[in-house]
N, C-alpha and C. Protein backbone atom coordinates (compact mmCIF):
# COMPACT_ATOMS: atom_id res chain seq x y z
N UNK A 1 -101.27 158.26 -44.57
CA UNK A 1 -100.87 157.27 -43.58
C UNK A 1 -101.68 156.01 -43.83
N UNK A 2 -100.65 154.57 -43.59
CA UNK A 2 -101.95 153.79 -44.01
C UNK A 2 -101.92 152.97 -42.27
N UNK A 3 -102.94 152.36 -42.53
CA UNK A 3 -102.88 151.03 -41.13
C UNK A 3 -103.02 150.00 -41.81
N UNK A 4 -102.54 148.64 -41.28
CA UNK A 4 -102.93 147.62 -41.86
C UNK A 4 -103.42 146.46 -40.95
N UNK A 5 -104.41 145.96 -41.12
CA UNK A 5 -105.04 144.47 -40.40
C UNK A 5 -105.31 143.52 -41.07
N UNK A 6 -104.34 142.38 -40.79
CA UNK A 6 -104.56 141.39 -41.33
C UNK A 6 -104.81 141.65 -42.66
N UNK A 7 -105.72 140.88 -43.20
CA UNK A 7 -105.56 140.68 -44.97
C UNK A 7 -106.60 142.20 -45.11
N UNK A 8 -106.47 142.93 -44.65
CA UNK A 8 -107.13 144.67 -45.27
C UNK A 8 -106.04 146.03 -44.71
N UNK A 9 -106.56 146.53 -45.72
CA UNK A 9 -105.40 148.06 -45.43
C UNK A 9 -106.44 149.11 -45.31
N UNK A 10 -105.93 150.03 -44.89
CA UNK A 10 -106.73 151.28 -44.94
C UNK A 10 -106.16 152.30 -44.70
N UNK A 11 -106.49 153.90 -45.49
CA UNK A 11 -105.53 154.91 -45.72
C UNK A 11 -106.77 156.04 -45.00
N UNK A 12 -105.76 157.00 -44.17
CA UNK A 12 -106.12 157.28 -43.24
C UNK A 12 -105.38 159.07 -43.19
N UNK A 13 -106.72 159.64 -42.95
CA UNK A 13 -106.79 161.05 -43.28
C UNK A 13 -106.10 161.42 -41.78
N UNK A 14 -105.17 161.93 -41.73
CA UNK A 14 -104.80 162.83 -40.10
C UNK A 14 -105.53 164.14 -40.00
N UNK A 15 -105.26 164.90 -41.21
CA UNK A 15 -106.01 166.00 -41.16
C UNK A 15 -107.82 165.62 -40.69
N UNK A 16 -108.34 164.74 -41.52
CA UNK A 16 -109.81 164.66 -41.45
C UNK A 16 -110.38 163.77 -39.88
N UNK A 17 -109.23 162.85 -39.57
CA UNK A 17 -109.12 162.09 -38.82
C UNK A 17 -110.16 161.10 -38.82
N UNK A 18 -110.04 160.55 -40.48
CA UNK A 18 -111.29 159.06 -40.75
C UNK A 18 -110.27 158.37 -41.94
N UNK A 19 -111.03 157.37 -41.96
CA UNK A 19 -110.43 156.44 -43.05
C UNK A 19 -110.89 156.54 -44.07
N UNK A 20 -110.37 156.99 -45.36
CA UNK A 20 -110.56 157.73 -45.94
C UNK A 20 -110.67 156.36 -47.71
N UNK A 21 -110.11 155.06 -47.42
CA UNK A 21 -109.82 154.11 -48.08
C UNK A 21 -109.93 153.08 -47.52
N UNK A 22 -110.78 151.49 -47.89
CA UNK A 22 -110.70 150.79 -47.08
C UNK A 22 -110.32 149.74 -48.23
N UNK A 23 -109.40 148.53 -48.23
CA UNK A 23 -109.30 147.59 -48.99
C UNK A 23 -108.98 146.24 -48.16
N UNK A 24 -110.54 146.12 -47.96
CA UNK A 24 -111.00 144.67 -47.59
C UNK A 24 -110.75 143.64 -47.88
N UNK A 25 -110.08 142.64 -46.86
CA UNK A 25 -109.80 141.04 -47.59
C UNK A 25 -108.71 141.07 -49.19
N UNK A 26 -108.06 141.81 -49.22
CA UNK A 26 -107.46 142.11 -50.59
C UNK A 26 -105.98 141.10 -51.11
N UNK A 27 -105.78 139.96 -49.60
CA UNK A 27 -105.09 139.24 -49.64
C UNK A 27 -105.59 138.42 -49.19
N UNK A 28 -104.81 136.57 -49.37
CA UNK A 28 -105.65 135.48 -48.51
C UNK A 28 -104.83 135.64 -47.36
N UNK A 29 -103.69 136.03 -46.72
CA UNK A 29 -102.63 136.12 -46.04
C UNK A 29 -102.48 137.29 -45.91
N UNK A 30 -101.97 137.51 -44.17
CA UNK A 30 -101.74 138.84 -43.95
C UNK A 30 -100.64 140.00 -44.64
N UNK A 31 -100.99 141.03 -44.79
CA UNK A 31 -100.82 142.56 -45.08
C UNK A 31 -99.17 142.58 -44.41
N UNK A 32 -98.31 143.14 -45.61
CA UNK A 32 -97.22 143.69 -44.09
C UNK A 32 -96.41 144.45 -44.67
N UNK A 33 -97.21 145.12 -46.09
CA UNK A 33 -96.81 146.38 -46.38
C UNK A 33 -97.62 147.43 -47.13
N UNK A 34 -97.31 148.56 -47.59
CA UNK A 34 -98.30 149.14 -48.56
C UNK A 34 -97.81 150.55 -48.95
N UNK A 35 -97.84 150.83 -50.35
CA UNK A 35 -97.29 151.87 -51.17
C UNK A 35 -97.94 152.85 -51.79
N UNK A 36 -98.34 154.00 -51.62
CA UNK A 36 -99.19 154.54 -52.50
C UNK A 36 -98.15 155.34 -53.81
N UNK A 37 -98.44 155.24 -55.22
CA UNK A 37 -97.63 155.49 -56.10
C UNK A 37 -98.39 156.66 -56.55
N UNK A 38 -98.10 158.32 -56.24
CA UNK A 38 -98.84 159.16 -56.47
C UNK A 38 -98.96 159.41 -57.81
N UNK A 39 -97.81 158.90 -58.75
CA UNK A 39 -97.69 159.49 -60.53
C UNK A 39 -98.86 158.71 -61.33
N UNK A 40 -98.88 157.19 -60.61
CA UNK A 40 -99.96 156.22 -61.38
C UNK A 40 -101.02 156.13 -60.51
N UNK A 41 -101.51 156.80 -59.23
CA UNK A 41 -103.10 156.62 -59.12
C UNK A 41 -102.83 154.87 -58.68
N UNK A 42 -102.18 154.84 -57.96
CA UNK A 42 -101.74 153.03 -57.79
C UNK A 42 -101.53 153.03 -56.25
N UNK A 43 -102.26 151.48 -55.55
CA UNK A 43 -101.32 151.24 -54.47
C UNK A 43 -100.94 150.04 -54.62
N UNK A 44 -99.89 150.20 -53.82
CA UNK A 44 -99.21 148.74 -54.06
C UNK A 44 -99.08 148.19 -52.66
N UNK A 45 -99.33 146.51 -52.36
CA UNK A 45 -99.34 145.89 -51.33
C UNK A 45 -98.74 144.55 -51.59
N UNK A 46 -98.24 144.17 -50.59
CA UNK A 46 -97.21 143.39 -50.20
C UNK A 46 -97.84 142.54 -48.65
N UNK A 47 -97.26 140.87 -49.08
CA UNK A 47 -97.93 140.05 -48.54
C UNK A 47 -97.05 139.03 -47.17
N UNK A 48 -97.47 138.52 -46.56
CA UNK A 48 -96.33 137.52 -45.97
C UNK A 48 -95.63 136.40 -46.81
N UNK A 49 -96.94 136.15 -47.87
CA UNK A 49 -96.14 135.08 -48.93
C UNK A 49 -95.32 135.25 -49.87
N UNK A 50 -94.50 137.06 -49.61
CA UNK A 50 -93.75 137.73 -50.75
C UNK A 50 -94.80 138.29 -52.07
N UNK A 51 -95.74 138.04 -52.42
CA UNK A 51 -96.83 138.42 -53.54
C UNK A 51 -96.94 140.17 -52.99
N UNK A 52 -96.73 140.63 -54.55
CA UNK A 52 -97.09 142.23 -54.22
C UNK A 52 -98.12 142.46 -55.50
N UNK A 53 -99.25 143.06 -55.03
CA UNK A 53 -100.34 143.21 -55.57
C UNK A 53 -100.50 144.72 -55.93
N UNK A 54 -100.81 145.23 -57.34
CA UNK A 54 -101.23 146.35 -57.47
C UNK A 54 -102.71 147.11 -57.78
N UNK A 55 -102.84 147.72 -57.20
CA UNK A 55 -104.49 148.71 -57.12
C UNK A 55 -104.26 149.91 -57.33
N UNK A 56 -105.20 150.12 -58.48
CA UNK A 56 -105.43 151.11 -59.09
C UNK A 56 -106.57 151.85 -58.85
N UNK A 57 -106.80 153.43 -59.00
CA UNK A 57 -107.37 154.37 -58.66
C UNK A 57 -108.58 154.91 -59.69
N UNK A 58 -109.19 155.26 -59.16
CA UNK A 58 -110.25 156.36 -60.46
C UNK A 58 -109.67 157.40 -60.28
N UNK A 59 -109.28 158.05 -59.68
CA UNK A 59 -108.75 159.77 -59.78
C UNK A 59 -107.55 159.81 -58.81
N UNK A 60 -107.02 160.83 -59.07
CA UNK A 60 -105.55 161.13 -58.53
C UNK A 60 -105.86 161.18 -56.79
N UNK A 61 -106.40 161.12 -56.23
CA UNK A 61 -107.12 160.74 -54.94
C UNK A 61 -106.65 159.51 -54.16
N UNK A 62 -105.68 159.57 -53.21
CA UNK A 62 -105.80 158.31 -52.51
C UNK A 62 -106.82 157.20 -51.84
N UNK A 63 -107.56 158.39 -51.73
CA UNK A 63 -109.16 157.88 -51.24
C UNK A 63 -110.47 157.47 -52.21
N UNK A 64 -109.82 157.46 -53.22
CA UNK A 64 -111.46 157.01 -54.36
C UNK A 64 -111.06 155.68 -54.38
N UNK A 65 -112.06 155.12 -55.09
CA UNK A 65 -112.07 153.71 -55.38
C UNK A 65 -111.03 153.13 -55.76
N UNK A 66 -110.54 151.90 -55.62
CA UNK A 66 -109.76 151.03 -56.32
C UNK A 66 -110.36 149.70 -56.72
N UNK A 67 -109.26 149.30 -57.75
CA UNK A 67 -109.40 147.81 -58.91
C UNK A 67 -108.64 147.40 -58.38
N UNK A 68 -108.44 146.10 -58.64
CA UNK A 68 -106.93 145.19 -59.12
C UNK A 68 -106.88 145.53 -60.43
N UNK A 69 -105.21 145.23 -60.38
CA UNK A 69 -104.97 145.50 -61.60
C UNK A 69 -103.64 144.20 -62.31
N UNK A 70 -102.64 144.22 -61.03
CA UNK A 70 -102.09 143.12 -61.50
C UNK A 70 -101.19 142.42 -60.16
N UNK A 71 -100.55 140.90 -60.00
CA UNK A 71 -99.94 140.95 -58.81
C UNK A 71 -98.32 140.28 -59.49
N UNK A 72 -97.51 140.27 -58.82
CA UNK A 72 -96.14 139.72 -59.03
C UNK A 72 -95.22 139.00 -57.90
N UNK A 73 -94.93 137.84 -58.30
CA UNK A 73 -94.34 137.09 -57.29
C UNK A 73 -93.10 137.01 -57.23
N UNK A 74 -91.87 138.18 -57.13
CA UNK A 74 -90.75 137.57 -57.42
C UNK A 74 -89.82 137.18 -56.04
N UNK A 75 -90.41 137.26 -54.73
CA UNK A 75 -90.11 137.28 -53.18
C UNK A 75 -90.89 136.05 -53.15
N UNK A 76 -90.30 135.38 -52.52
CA UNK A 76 -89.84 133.79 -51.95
C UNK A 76 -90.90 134.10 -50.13
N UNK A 77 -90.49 134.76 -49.56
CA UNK A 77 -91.18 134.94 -48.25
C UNK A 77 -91.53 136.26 -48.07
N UNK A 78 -91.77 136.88 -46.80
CA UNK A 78 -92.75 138.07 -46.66
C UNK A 78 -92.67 139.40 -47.28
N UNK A 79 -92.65 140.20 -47.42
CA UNK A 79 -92.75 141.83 -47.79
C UNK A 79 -92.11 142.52 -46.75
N UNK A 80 -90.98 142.64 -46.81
CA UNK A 80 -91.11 143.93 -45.49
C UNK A 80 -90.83 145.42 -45.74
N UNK A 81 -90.87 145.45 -46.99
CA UNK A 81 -90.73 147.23 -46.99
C UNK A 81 -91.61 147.19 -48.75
N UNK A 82 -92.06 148.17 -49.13
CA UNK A 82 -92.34 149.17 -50.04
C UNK A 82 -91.78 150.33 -49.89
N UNK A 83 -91.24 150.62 -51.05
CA UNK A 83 -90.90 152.12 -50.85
C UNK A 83 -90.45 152.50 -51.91
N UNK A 84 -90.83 154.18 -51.80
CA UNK A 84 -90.55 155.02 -53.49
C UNK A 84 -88.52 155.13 -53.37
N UNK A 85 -88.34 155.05 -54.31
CA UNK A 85 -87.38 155.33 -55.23
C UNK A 85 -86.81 156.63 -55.02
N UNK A 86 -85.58 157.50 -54.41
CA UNK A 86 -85.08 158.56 -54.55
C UNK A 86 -85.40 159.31 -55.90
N UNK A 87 -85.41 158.40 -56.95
CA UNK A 87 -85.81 159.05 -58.14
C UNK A 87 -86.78 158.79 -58.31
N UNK A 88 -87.25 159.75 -59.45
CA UNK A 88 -88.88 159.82 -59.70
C UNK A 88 -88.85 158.34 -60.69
N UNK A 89 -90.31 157.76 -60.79
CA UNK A 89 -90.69 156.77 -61.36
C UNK A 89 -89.83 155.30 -61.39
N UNK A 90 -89.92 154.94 -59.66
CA UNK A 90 -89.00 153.71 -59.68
C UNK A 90 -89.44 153.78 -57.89
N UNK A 91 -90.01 152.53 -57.59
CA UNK A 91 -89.87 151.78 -56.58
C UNK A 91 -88.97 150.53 -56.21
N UNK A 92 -89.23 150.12 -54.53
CA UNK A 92 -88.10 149.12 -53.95
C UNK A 92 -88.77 148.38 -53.10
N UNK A 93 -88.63 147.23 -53.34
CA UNK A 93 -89.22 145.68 -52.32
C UNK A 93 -88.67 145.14 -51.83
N UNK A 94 -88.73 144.93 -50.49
CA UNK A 94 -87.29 144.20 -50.04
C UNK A 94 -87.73 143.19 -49.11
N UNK A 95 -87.80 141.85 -48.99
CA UNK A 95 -88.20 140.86 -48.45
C UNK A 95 -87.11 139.81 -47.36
N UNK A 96 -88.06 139.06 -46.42
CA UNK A 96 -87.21 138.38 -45.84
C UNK A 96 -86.24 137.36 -46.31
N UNK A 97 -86.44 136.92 -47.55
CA UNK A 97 -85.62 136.25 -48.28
C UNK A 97 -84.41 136.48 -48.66
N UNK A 98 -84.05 137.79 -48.49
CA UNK A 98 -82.67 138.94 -48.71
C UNK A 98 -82.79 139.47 -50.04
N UNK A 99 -83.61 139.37 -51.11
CA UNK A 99 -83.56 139.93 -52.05
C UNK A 99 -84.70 141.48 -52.02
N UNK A 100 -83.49 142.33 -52.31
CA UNK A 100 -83.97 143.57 -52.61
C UNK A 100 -84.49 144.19 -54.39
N UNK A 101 -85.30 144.73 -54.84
CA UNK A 101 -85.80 144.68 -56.17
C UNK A 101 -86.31 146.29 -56.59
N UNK A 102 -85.78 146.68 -57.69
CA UNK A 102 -86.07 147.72 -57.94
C UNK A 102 -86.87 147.56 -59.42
N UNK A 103 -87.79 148.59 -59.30
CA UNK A 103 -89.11 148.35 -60.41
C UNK A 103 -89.64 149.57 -61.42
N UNK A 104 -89.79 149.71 -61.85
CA UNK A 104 -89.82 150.79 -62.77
C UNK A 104 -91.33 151.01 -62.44
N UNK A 105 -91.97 152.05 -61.95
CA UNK A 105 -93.29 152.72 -61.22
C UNK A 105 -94.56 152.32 -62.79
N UNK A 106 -93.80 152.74 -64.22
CA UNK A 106 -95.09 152.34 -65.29
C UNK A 106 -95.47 151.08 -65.63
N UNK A 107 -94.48 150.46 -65.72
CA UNK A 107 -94.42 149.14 -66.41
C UNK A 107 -94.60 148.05 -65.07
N UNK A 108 -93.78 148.37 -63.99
CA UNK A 108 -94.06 147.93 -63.07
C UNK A 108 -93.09 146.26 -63.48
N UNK A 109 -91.52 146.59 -64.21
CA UNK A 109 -91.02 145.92 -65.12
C UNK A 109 -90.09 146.07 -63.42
N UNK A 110 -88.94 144.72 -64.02
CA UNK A 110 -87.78 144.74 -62.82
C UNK A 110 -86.83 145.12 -63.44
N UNK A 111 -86.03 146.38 -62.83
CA UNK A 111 -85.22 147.35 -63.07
C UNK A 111 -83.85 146.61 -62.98
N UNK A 112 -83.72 146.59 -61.64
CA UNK A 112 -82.52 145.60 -60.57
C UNK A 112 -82.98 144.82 -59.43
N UNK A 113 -82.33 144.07 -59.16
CA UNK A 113 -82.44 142.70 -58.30
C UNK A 113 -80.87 142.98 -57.47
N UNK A 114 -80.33 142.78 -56.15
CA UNK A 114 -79.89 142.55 -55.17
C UNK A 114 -80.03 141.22 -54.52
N UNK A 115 -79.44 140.17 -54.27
CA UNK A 115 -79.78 139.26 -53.36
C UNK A 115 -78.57 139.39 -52.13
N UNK A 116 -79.26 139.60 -51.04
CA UNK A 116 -78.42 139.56 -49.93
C UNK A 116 -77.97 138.09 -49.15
N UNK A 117 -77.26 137.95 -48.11
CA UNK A 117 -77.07 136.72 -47.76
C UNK A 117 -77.88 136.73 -46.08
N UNK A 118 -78.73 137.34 -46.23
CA UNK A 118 -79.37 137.79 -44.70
C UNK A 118 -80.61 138.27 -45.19
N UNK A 119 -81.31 138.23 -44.28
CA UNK A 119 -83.24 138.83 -44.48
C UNK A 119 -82.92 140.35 -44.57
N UNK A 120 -83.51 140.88 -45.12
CA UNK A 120 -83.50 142.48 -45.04
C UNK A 120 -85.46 142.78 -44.58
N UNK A 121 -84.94 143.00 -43.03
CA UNK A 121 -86.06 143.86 -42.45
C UNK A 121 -86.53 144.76 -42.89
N UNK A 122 -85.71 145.91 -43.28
CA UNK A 122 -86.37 147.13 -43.45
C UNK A 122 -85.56 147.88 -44.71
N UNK A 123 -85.89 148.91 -45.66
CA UNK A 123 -85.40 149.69 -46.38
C UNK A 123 -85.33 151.01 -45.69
């Protein structure tokens, strides 16, 4: 589970009931999404300015440390969804701008693009 405040996220044990990940200040602009990619040891976050940023892991652990690793701007305005892919190794971004984006989880390459004629709130 994650929470998010303002420009930090944090991933959050139910079982343990602590925060188990904290990623401080990790944007200049607030937080308003976040992905954990279990195959790559990756999370991925998403910004109000459309920028989705990826962080990477030391161990298969949601909770160990993270890097940056790389960010991508292809959303015009905010983030409003992350989310895995029905299929394995492929995520989806979908922003207020109406464009929806599908990404290939290694390369982190753009798969497909959607542009809607309306904001897409939610996936």
């Amino acid at each position: 589970v994650y929470a998010i405040s303002n420009r930090s996220a944090f991933v959050l044990s139910l079982e343990d009931k602590r925060v188990v990940a904290s990623l401080i200040d990790i944007h200049d602009v607030p937080i308003t999404d976040m992905l954990w990619l279990d195959s790559n040891y990756m999370y991925l976050t998403g910004c109000s300015l459309g920028v989705i940023k990826a962080w990477t892991t030391t161990t298969q652990s949601a909770s160990s440390s993270y890097s940056f690793y790389r960010s991508f701007s292809l959303h015009t305005k905010a983030i409003t969804s992350l989310v895995s892919h029905p299929s394995p190794g492929f995520f989806i971004s979908s922003s207020i701008d109406g464009l929806v984006v599908v990404y290939n989880i290694d390369t982190l390459s753009i798969i497909s693009r959607v542009e809607l004629n309306t904001s897409v709130t939610s996936l």
